[in-house]
N, C-alpha and C. Protein backbone atom coordinates (compact mmCIF):
# COMPACT_ATOMS: atom_id res chain seq x y z
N UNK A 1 0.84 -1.18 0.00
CA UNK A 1 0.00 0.00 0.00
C UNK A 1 0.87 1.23 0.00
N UNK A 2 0.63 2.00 -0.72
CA UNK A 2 1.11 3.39 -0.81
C UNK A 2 1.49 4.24 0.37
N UNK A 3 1.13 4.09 1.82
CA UNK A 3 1.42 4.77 3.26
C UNK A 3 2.23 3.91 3.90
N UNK A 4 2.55 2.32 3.05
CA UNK A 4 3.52 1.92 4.04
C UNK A 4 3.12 0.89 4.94
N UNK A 5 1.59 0.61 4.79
CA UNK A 5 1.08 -0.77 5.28
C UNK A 5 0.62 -1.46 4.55
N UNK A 6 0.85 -2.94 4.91
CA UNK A 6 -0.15 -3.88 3.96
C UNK A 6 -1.34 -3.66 4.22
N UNK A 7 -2.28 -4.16 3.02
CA UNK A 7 -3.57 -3.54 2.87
C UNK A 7 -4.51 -4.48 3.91
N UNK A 8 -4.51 -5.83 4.76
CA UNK A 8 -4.94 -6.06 5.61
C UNK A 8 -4.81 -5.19 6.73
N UNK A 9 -3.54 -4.38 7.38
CA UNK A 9 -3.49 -3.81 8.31
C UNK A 9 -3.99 -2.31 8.08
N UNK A 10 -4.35 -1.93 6.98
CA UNK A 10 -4.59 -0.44 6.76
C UNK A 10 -6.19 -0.37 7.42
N UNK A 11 -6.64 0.57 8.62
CA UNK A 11 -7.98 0.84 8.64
C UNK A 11 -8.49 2.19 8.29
N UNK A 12 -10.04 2.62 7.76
CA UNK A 12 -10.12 3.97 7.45
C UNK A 12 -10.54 4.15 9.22
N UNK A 13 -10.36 5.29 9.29
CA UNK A 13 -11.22 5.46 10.59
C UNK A 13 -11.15 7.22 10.75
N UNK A 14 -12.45 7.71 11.78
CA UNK A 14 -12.66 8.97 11.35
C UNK A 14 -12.44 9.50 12.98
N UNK A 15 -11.06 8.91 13.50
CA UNK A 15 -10.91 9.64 14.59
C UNK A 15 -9.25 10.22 14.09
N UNK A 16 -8.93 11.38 14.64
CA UNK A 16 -7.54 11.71 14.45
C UNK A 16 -6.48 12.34 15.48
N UNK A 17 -6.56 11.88 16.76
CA UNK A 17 -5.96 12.30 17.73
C UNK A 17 -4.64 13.26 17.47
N UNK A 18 -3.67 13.27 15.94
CA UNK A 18 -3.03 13.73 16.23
C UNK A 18 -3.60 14.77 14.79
N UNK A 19 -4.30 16.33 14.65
CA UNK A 19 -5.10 16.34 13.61
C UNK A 19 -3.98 17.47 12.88
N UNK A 20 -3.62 17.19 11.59
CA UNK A 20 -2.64 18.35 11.03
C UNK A 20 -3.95 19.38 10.56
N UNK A 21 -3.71 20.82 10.65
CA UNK A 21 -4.48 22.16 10.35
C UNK A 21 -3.14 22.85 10.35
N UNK A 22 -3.57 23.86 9.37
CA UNK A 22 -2.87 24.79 8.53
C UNK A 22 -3.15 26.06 7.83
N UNK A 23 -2.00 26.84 8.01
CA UNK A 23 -2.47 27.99 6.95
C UNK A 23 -2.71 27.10 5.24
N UNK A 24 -3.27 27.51 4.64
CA UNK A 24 -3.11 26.46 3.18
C UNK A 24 -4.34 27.16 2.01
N UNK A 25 -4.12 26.67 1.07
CA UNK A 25 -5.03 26.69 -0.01
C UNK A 25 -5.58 25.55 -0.57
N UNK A 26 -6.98 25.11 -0.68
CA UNK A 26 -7.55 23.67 -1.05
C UNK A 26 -7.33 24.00 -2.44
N UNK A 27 -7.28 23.37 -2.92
CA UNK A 27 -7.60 23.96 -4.84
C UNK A 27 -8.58 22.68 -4.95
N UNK A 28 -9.75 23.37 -5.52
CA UNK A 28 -10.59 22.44 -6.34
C UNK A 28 -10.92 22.35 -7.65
N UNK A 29 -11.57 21.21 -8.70
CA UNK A 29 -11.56 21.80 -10.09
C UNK A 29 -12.19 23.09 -10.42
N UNK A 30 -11.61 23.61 -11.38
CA UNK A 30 -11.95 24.75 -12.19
C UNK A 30 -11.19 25.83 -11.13
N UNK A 31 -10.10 25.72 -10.69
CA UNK A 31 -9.25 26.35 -9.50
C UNK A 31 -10.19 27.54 -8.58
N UNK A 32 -11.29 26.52 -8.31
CA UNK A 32 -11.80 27.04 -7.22
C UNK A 32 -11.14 26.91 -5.89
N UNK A 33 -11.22 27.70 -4.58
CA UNK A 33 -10.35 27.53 -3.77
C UNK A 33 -10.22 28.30 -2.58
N UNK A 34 -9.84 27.78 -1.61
CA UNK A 34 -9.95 28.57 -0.48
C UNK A 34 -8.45 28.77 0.22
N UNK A 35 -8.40 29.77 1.25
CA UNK A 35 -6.97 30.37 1.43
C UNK A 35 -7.31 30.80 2.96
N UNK A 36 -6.88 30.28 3.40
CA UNK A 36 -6.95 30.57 5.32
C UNK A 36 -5.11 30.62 5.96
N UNK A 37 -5.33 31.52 6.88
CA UNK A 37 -4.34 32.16 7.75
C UNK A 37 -4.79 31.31 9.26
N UNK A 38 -3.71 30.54 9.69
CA UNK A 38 -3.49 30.26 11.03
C UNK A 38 -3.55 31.46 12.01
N UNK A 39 -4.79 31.70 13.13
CA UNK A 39 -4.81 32.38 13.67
C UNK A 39 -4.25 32.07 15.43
N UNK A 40 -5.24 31.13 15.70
CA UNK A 40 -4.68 30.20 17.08
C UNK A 40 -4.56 28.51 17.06
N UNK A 41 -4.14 27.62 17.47
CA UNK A 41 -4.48 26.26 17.84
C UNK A 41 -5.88 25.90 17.61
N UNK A 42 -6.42 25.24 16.84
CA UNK A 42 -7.73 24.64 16.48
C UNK A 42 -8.85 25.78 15.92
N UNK A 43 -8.13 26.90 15.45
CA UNK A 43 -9.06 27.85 15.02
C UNK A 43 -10.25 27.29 13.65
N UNK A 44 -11.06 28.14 13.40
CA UNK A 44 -11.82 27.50 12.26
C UNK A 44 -10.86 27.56 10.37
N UNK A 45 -9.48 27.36 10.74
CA UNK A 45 -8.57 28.15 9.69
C UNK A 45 -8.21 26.90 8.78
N UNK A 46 -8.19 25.19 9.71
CA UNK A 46 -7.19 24.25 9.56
C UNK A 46 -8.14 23.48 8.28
N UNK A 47 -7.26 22.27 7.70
CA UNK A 47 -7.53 21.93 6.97
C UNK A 47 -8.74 20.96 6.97
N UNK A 48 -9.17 20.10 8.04
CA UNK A 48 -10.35 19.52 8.42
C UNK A 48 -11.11 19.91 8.02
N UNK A 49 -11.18 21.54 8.83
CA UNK A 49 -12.20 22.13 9.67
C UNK A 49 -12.91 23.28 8.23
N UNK A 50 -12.02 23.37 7.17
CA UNK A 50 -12.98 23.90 6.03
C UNK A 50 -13.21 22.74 5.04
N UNK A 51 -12.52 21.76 4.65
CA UNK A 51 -13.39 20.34 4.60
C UNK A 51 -14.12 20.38 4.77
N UNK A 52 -14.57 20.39 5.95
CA UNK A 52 -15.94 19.90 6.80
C UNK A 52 -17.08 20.65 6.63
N UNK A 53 -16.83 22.20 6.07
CA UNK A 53 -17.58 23.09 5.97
C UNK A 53 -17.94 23.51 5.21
N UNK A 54 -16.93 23.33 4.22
CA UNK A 54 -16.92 23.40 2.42
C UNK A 54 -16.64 25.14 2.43
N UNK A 55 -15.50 25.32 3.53
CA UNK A 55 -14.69 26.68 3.32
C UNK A 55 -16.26 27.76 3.95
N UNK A 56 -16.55 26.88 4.92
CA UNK A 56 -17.24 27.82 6.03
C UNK A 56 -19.15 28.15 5.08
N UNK A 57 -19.11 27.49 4.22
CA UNK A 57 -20.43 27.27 3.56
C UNK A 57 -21.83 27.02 4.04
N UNK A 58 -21.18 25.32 5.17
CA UNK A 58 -22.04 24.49 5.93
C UNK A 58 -21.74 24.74 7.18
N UNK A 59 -22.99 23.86 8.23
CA UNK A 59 -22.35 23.88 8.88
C UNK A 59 -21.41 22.14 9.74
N UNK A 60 -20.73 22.56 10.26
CA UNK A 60 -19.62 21.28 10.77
C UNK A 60 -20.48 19.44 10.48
N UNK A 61 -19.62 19.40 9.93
CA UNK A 61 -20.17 17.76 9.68
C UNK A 61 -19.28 16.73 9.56
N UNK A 62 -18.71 15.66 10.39
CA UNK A 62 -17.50 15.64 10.23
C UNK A 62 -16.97 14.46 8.95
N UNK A 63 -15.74 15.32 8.80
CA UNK A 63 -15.40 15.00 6.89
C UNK A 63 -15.17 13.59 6.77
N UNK A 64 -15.49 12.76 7.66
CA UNK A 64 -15.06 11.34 7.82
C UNK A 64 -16.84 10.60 7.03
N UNK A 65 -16.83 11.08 7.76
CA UNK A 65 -18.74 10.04 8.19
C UNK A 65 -19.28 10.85 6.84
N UNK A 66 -19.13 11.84 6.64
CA UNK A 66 -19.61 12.59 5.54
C UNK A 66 -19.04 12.26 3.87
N UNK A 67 -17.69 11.23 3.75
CA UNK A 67 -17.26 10.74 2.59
C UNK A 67 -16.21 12.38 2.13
N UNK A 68 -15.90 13.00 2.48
CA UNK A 68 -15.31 14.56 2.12
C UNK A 68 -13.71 14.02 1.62
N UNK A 69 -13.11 13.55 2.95
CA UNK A 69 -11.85 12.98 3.57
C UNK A 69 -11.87 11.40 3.60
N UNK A 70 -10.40 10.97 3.71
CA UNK A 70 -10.05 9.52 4.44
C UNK A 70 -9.23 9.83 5.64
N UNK A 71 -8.80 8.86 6.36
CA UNK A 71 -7.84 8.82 7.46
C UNK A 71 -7.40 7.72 7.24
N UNK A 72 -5.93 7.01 7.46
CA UNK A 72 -6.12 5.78 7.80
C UNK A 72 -4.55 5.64 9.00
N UNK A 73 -4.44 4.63 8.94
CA UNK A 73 -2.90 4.46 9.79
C UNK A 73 -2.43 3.13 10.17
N UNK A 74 -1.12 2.68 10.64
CA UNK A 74 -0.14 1.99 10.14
C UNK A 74 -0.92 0.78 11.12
N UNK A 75 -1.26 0.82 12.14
CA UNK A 75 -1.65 0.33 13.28
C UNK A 75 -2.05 0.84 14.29
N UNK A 76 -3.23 0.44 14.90
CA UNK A 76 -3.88 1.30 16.16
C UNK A 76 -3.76 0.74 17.53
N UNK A 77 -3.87 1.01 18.46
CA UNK A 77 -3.42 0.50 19.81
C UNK A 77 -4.74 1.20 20.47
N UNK A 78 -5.58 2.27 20.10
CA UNK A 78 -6.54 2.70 20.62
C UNK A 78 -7.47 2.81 19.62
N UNK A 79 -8.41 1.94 18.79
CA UNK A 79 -9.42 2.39 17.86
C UNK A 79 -10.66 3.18 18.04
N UNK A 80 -10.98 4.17 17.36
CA UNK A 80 -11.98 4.74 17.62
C UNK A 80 -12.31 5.53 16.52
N UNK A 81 -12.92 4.90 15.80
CA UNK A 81 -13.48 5.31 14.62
C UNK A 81 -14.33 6.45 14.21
N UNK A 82 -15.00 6.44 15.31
CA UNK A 82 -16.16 7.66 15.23
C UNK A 82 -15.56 8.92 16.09
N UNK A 83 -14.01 9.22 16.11
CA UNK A 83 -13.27 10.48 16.48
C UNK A 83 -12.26 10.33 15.88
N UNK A 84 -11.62 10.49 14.88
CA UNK A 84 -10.76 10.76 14.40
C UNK A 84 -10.70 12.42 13.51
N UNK A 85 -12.06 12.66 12.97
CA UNK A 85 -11.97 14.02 13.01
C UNK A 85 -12.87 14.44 13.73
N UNK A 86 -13.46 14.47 14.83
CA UNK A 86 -13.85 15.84 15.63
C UNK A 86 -12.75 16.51 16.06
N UNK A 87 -13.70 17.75 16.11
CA UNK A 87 -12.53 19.09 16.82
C UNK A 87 -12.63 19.42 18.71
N UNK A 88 -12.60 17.76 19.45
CA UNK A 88 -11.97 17.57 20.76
C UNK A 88 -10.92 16.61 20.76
N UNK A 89 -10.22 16.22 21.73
CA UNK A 89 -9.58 15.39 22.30
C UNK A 89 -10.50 14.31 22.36
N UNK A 90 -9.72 12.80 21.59
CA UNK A 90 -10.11 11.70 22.15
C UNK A 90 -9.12 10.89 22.54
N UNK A 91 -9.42 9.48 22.61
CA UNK A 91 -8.14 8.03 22.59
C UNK A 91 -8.08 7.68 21.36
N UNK A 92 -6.93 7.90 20.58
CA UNK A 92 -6.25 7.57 19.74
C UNK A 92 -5.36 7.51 19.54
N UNK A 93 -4.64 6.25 19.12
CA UNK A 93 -3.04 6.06 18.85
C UNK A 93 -2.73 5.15 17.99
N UNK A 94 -1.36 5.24 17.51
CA UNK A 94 -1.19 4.12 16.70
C UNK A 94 -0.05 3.20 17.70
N UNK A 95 0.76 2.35 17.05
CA UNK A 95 1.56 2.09 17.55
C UNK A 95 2.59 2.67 18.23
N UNK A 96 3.15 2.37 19.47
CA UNK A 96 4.36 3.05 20.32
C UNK A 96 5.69 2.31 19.74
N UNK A 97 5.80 2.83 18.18
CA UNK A 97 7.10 2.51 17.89
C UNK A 97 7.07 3.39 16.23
N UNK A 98 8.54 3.27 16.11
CA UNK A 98 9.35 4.39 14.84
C UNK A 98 8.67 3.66 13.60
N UNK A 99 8.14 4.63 12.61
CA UNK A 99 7.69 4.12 11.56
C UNK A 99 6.43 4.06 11.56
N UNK A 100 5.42 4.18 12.70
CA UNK A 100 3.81 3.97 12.81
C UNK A 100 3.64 5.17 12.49
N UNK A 101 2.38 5.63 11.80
CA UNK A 101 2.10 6.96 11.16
C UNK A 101 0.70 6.87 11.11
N UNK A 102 0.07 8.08 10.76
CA UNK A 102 -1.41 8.05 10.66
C UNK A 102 -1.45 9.10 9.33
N UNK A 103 -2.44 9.57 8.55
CA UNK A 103 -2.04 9.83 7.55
C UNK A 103 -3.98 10.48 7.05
N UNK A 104 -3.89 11.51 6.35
CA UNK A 104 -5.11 12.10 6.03
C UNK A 104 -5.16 12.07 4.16
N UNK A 105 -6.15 12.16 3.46
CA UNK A 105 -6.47 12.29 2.60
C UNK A 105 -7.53 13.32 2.16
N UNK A 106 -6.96 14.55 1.59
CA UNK A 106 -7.99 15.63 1.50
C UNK A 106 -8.68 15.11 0.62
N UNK A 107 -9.08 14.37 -0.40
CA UNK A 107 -10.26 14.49 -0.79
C UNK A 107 -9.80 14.75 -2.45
N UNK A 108 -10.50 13.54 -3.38
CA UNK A 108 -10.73 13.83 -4.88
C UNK A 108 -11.03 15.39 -4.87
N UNK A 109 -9.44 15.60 -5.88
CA UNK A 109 -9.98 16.93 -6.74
C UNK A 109 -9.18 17.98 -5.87
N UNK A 110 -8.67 17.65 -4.86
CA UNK A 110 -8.03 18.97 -3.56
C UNK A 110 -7.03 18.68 -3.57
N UNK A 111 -6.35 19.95 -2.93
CA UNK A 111 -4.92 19.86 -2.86
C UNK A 111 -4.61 20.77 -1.55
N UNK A 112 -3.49 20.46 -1.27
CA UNK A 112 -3.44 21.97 -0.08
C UNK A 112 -1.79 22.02 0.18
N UNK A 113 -1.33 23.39 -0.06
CA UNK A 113 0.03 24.21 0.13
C UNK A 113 -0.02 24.35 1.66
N UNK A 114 0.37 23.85 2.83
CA UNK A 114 0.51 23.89 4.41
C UNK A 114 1.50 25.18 4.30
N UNK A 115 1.16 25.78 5.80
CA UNK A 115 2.51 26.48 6.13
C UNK A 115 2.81 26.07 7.19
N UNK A 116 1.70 25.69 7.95
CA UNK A 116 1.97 25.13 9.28
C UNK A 116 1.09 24.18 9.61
N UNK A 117 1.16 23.56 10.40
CA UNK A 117 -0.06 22.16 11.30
C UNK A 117 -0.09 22.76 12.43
N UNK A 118 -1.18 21.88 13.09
CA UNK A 118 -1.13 21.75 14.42
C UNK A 118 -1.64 20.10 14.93
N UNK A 119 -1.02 19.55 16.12
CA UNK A 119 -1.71 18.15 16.48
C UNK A 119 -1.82 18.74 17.85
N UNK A 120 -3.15 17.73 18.09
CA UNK A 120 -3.47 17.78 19.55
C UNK A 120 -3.66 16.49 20.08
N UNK A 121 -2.88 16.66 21.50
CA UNK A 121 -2.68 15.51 22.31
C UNK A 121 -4.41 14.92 22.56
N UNK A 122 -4.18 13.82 22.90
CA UNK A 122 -5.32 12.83 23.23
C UNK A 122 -6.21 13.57 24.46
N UNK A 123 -6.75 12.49 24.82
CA UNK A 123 -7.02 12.76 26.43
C UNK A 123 -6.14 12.38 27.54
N UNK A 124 -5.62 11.92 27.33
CA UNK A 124 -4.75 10.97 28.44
C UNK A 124 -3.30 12.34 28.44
N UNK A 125 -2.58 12.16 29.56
CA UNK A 125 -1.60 12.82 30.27
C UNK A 125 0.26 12.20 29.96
N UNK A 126 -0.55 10.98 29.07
CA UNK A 126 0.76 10.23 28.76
C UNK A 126 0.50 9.82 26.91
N UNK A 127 1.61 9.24 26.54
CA UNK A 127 1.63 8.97 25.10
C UNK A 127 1.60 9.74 24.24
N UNK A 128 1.96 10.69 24.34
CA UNK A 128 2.64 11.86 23.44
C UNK A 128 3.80 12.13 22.15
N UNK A 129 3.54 12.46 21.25
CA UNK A 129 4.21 12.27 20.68
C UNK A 129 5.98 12.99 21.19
N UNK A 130 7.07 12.58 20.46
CA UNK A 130 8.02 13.67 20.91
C UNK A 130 9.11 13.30 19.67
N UNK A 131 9.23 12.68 18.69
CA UNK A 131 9.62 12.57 17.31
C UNK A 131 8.63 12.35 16.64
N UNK A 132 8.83 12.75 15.27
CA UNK A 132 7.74 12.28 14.24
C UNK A 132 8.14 13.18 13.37
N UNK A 133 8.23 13.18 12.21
CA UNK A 133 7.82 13.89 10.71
C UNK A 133 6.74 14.15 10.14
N UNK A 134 5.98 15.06 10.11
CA UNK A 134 4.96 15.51 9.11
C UNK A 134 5.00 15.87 7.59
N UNK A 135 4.45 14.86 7.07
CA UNK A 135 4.89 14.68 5.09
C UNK A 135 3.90 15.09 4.26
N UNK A 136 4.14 14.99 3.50
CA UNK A 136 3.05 15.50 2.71
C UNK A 136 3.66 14.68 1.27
N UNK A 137 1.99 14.43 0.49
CA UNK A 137 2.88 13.43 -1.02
C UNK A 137 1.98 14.20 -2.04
N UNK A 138 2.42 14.09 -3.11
CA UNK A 138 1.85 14.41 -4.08
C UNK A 138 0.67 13.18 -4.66
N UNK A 139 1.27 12.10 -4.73
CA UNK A 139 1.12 11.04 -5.68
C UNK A 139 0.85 9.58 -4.64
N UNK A 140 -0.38 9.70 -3.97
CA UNK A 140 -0.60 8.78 -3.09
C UNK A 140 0.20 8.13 -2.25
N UNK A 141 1.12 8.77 -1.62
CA UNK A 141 1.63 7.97 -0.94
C UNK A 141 3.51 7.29 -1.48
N UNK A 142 2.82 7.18 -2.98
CA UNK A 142 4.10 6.63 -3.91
C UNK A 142 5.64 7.13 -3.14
N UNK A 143 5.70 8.54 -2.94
CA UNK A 143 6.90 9.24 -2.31
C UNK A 143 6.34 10.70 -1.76
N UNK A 144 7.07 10.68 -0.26
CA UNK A 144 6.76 11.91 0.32
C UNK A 144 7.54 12.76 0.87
N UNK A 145 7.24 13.97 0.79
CA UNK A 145 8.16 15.10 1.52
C UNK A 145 7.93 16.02 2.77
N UNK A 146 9.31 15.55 3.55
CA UNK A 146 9.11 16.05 5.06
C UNK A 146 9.52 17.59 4.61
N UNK A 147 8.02 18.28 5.57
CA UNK A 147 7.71 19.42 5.88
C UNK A 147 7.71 19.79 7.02
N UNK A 148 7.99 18.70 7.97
CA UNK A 148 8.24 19.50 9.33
C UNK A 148 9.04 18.17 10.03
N UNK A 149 9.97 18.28 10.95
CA UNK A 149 10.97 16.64 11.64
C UNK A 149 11.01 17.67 12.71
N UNK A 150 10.66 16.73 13.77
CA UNK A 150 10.67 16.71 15.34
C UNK A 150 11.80 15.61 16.02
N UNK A 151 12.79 16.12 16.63
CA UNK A 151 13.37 14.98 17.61
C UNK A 151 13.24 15.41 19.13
N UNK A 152 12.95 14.74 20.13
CA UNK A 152 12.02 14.84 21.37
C UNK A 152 11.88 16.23 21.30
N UNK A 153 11.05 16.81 21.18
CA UNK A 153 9.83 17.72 21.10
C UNK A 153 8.97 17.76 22.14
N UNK A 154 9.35 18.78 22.97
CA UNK A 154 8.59 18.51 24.15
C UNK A 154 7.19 19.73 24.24
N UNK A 155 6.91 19.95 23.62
CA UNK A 155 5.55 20.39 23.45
C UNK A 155 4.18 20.33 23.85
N UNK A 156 4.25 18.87 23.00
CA UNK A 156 2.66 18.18 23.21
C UNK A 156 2.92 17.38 24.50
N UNK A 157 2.03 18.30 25.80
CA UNK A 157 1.96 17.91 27.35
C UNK A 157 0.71 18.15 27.85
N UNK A 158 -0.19 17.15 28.68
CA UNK A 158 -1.03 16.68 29.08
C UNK A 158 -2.17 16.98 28.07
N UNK A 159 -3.47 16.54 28.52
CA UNK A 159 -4.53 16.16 27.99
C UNK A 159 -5.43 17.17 27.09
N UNK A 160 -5.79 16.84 25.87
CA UNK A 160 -6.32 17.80 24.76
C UNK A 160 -5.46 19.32 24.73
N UNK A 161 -4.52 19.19 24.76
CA UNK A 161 -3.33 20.54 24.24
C UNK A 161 -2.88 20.20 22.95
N UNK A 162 -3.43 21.32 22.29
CA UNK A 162 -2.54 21.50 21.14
C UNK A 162 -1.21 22.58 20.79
N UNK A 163 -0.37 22.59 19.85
CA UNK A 163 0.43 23.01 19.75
C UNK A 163 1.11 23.08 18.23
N UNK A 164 1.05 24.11 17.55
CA UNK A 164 1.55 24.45 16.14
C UNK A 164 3.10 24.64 15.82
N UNK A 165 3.28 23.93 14.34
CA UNK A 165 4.72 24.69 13.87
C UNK A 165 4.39 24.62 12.45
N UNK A 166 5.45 25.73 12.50
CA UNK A 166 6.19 25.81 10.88
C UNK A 166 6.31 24.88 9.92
N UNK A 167 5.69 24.55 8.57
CA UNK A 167 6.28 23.74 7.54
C UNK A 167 7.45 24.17 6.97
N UNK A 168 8.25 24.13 6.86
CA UNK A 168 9.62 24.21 5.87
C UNK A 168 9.31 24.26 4.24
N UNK A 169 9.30 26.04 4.20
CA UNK A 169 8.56 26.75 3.30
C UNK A 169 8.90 26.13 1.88
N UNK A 170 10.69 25.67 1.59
CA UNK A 170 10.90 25.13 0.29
C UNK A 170 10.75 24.00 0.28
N UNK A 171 10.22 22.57 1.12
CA UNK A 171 10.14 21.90 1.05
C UNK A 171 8.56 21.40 0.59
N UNK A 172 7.73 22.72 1.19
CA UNK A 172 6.07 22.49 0.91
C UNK A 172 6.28 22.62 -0.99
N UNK A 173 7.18 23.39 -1.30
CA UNK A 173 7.40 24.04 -2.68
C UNK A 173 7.20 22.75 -3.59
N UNK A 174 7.84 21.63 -2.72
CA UNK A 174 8.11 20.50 -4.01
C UNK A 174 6.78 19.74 -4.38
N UNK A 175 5.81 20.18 -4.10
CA UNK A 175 4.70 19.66 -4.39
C UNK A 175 4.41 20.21 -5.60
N UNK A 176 5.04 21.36 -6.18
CA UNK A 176 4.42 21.90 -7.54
C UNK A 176 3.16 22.90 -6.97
N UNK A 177 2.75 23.71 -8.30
CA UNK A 177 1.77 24.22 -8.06
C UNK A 177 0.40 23.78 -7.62
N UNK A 178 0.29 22.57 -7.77
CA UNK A 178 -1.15 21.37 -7.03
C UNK A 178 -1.31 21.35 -5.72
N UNK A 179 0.01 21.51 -4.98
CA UNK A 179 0.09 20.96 -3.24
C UNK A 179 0.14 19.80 -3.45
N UNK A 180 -0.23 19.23 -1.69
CA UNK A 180 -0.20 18.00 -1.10
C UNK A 180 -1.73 17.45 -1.58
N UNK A 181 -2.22 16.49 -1.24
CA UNK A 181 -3.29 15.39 -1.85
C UNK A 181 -3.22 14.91 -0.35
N UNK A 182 -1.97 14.24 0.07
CA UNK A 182 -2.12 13.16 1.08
C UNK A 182 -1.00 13.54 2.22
N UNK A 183 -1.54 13.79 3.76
CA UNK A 183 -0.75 13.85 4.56
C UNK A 183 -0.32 12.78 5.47
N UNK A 184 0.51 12.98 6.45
CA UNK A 184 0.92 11.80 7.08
C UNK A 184 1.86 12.45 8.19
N UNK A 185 1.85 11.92 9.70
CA UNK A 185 2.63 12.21 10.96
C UNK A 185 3.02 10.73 10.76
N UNK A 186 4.04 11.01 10.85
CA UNK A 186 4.93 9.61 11.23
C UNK A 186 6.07 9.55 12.41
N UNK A 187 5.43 8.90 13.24
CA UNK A 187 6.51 8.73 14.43
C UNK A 187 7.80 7.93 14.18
N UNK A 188 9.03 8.67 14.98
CA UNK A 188 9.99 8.78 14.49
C UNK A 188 11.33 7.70 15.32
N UNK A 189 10.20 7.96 16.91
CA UNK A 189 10.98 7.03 18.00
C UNK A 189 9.78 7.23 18.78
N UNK A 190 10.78 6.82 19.88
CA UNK A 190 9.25 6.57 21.23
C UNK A 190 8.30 7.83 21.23
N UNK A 191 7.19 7.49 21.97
CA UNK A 191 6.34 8.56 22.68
C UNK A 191 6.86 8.77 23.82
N UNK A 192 6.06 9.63 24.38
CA UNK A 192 6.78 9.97 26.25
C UNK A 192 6.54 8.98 27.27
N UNK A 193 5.75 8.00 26.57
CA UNK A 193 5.85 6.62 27.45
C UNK A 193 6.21 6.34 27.15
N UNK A 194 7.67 6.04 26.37
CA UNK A 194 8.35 5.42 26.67
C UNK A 194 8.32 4.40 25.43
């Protein structure tokens, strides 16, 4: 499979404990399109969250259950299907080891130029991320480019906190004028448990 799991272990699921949002532009056909500025942590700016809205059109519906988006990821240790995109804190995780990733799919026809993400911790006070890479691919998955590398990153601390960074402005570049299609956090080494 194109993210890096065999296709027995790949699940869709519409919870996303760790959720990338961004300054960005969706492009849709006929270069229709929307353009949002990161204002705070989980503002109505991120990439979900005008998904979900169709660039503030509708109102919130979440892009999972609604067919908008995919999610999927390498392996789960906490499943929960019916939160992967709301905009709270739930239990979600993948595996507590290097190489487990979770990974979004904006959606036939979209694209999106990031400048920044944001993930927010779970509910829980432990299992945090503190390495990981945030990628972005053009071409399903085929090959991707890190836009943001974390090594222990001590940031993301206790329960439903979020916390934003920077994409690495020439690296978002290599997507071409289209953007990203398909994102992905990929943990890099342990969580804070260890």
């Amino acid at each position: 499979d194109a993210f890096g799991a065999q296709p027995q272990q790949q699940q869709q699921q519409d919870a996303f404990g760790a959720q990338p949002q961004s300054r960005f532009e969706v492009v849709e056909p006929e270069d229709k399109g929307f353009d949002y500025t990161y204002q705070s942590d989980m503002d109505d700016n991120g990439i979900v969250y005008a998904i979900a809205t169709g660039g503030g059109t509708r109102e919130w519906a979440n892009p999972m259950k609604s067919r908008l988006m995919a999610f999927t990821f390498s392996a789960v240790d906490w499943p929960s299907a019916e939160k992967m995109a709301t905009r709270r804190a739930s239990y979600i995780g993948t595996t507590n080891a290097p190489d487990s990733w979770v990974a979004i799919d904006v959606g036939p026809g979209k694209s999106v130029r990031p400048t920044c993400y944001t993930i927010m911790t779970g509910r829980s006070d432990s299992h945090h991320l503190r390495s990981w890479c945030f990628e972005g691919s053009a071409d399903a998955g085929a090959s991707w480019v890190i836009l943001s590398q974390h090594a222990n990153e001590t940031s993301l601390q206790g329960a439903g906190q979020a916390h934003t960074w920077q994409v690495d402005a020439s690296a978002a570049q290599m997507a071409g004028p289209d953007g990203f299609r398909w994102f992905r956090v990929r943990q890099t080494g342990m969580n804070s448990s260890g």
